[in-house]
Protein backbone atom coordinates (compact mmCIF):
# COMPACT_ATOMS: atom_id res chain seq x y z
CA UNK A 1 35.71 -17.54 -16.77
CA UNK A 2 35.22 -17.84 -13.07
CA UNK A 3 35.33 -13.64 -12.71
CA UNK A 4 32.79 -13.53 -15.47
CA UNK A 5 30.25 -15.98 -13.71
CA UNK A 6 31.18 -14.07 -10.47
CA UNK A 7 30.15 -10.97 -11.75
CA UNK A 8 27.12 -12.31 -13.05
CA UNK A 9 26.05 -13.66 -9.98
CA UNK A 10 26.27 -10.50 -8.78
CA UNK A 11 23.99 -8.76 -11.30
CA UNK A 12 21.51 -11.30 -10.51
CA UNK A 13 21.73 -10.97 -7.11
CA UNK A 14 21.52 -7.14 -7.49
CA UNK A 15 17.86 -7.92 -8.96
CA UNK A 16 16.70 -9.75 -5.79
CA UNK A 17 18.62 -7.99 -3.31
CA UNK A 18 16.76 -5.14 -1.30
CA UNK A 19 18.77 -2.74 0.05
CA UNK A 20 17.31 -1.81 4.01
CA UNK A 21 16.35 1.46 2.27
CA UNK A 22 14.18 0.54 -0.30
CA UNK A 23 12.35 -1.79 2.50
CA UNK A 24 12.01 0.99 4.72
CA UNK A 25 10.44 2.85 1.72
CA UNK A 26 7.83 0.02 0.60
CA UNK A 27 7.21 -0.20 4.39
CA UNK A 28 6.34 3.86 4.38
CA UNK A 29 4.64 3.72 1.38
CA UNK A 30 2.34 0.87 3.00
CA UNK A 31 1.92 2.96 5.89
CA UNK A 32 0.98 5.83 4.19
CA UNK A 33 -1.63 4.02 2.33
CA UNK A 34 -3.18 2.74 5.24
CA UNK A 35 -3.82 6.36 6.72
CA UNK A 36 -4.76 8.08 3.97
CA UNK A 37 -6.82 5.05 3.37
CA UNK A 38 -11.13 5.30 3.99
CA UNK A 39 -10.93 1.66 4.82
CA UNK A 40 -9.83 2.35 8.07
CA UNK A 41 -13.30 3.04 9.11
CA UNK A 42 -13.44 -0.83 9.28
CA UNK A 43 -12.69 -3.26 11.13
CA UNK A 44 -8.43 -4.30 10.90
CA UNK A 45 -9.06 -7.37 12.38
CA UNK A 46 -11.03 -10.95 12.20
CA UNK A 47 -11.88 -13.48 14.69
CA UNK A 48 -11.88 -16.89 14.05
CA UNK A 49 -13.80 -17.83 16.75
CA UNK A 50 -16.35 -15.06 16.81
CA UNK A 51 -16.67 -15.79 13.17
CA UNK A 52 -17.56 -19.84 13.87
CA UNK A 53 -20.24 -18.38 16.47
CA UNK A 54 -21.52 -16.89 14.12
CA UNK A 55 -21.94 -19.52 11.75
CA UNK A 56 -23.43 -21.80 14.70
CA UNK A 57 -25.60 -19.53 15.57
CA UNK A 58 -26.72 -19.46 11.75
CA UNK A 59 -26.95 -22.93 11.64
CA UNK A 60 -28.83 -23.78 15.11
CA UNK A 61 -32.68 -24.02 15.32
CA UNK A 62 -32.93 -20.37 16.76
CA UNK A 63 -31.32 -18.80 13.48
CA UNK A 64 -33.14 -21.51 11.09
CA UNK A 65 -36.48 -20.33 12.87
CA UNK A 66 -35.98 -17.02 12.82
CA UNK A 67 -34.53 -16.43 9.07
CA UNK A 68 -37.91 -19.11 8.05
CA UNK A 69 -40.28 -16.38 9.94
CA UNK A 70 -38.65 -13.57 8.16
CA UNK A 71 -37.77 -14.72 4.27
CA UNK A 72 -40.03 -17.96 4.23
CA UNK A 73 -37.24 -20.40 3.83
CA UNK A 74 -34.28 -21.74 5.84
CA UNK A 75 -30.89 -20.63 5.65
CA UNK A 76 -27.96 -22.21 3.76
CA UNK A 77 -25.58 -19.71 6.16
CA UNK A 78 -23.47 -18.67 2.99
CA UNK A 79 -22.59 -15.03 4.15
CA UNK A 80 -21.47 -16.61 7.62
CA UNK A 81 -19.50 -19.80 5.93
CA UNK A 82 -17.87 -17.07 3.59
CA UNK A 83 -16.47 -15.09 6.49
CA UNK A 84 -15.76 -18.27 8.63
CA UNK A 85 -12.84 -19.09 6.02
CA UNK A 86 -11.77 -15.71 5.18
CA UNK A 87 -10.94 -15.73 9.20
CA UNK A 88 -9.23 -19.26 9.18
CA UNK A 89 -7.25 -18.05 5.89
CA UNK A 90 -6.41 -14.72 7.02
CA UNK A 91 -7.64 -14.17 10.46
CA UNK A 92 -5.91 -14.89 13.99
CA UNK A 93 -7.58 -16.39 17.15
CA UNK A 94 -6.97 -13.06 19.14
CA UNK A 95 -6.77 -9.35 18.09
CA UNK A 96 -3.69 -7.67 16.81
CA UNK A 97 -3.42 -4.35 18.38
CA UNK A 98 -0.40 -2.99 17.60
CA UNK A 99 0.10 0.40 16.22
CA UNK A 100 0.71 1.09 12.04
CA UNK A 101 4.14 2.01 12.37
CA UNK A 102 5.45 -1.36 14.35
CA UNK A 103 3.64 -3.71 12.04
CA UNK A 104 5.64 -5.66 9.91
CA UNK A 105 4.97 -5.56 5.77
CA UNK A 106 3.23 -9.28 6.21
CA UNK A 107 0.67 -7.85 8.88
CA UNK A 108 -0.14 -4.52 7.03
CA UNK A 109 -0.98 -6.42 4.41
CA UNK A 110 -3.43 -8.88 6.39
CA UNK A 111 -4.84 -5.58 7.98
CA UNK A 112 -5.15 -4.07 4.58
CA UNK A 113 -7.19 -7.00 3.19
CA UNK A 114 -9.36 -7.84 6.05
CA UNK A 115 -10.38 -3.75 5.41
CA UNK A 116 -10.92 -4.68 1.87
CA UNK A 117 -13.05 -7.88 2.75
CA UNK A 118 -15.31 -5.63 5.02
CA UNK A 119 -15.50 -2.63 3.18
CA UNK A 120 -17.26 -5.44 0.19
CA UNK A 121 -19.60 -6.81 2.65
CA UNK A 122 -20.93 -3.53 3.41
CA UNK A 123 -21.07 -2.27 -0.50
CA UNK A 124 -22.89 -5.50 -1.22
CA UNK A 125 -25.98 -4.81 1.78
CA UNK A 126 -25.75 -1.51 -0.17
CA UNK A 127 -26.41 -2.30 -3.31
CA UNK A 128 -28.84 -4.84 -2.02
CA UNK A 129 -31.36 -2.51 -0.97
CA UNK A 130 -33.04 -1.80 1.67
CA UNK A 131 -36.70 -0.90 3.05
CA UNK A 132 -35.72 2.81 2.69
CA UNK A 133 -35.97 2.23 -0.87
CA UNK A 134 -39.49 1.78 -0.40
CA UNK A 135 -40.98 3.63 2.60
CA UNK A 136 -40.61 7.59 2.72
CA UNK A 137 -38.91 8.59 5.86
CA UNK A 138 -41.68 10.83 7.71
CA UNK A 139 -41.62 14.98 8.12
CA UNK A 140 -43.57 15.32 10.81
CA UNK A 141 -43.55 13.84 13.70
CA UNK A 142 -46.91 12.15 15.54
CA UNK A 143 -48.07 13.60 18.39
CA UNK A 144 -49.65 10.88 19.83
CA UNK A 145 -48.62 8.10 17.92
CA UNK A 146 -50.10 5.05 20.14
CA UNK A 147 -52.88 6.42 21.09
CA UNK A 148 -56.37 6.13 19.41
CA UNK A 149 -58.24 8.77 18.15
């Protein structure tokens, strides 16, 4: 009975046991993802102090002011919050620059999902709008443009 348990064990432990070379494959396959990847036109990395100077800034009388003068109310700071506590969740107080290939499996995934969190910020101002949805972007150039006529 002992032999049968034994060998059961085993099969179990087969399930959960990765052999080096399937690691070294789910790390390649993560690496290859990540270069072939667009995201990597964003940022890899997030700040958690740049990101609570940002939401300071946001929140001081400067920011208030200014965001009153532009959109005729004061700021709740939502974007800024939002980004404060993606950076405590998955951010670091320094940068990480280490190259692809010596990152472990834990860190290309942090890298891969601070690209993901950027990459939605910027689709969101897209879709969003902007004043070139409005205003025709001019032909010609003015001569003279300050100067009456």
């Amino acid at each position: 009975m002992s032999d049968k348990t034994d060998k059961e064990l085993e099969e179990v432990w087969k399930l959960f046991e990765d052999t080096p070379i399937e690691i070294q494959e789910r790390r390649k396959s993560l690496i290859k993802t990540i270069q072939d990847d667009k995201t990597l036109d964003y940022p890899t990395s997030v700040k958690v102090t740049t990101s609570l100077d940002e939401v300071l800034e946001c929140f001081a009388l400067g920011g208030q002011v200014r965001h009153y003068y532009r959109y005729g109310t004061y700021d709740v700071c939502q974007r800024q919050r939002e980004k404060f506590w993606f950076a405590v969740k998955n951010g670091g107080f320094s940068e990480n620059n280490k190259p692809v290939d010596q990152l472990t499996e834990k860190e290309l995934n942090q890298r891969i999902k601070i690209q993901e969190f950027f990459k939605k910020r910027v689709l969101e101002d897209k879709a969003a709008g902007s004043s070139e949805d409005i205003w025709d972007q001019r032909k010609v150039l003015l001569s003279d443009p300050f100067r009456k006529k």
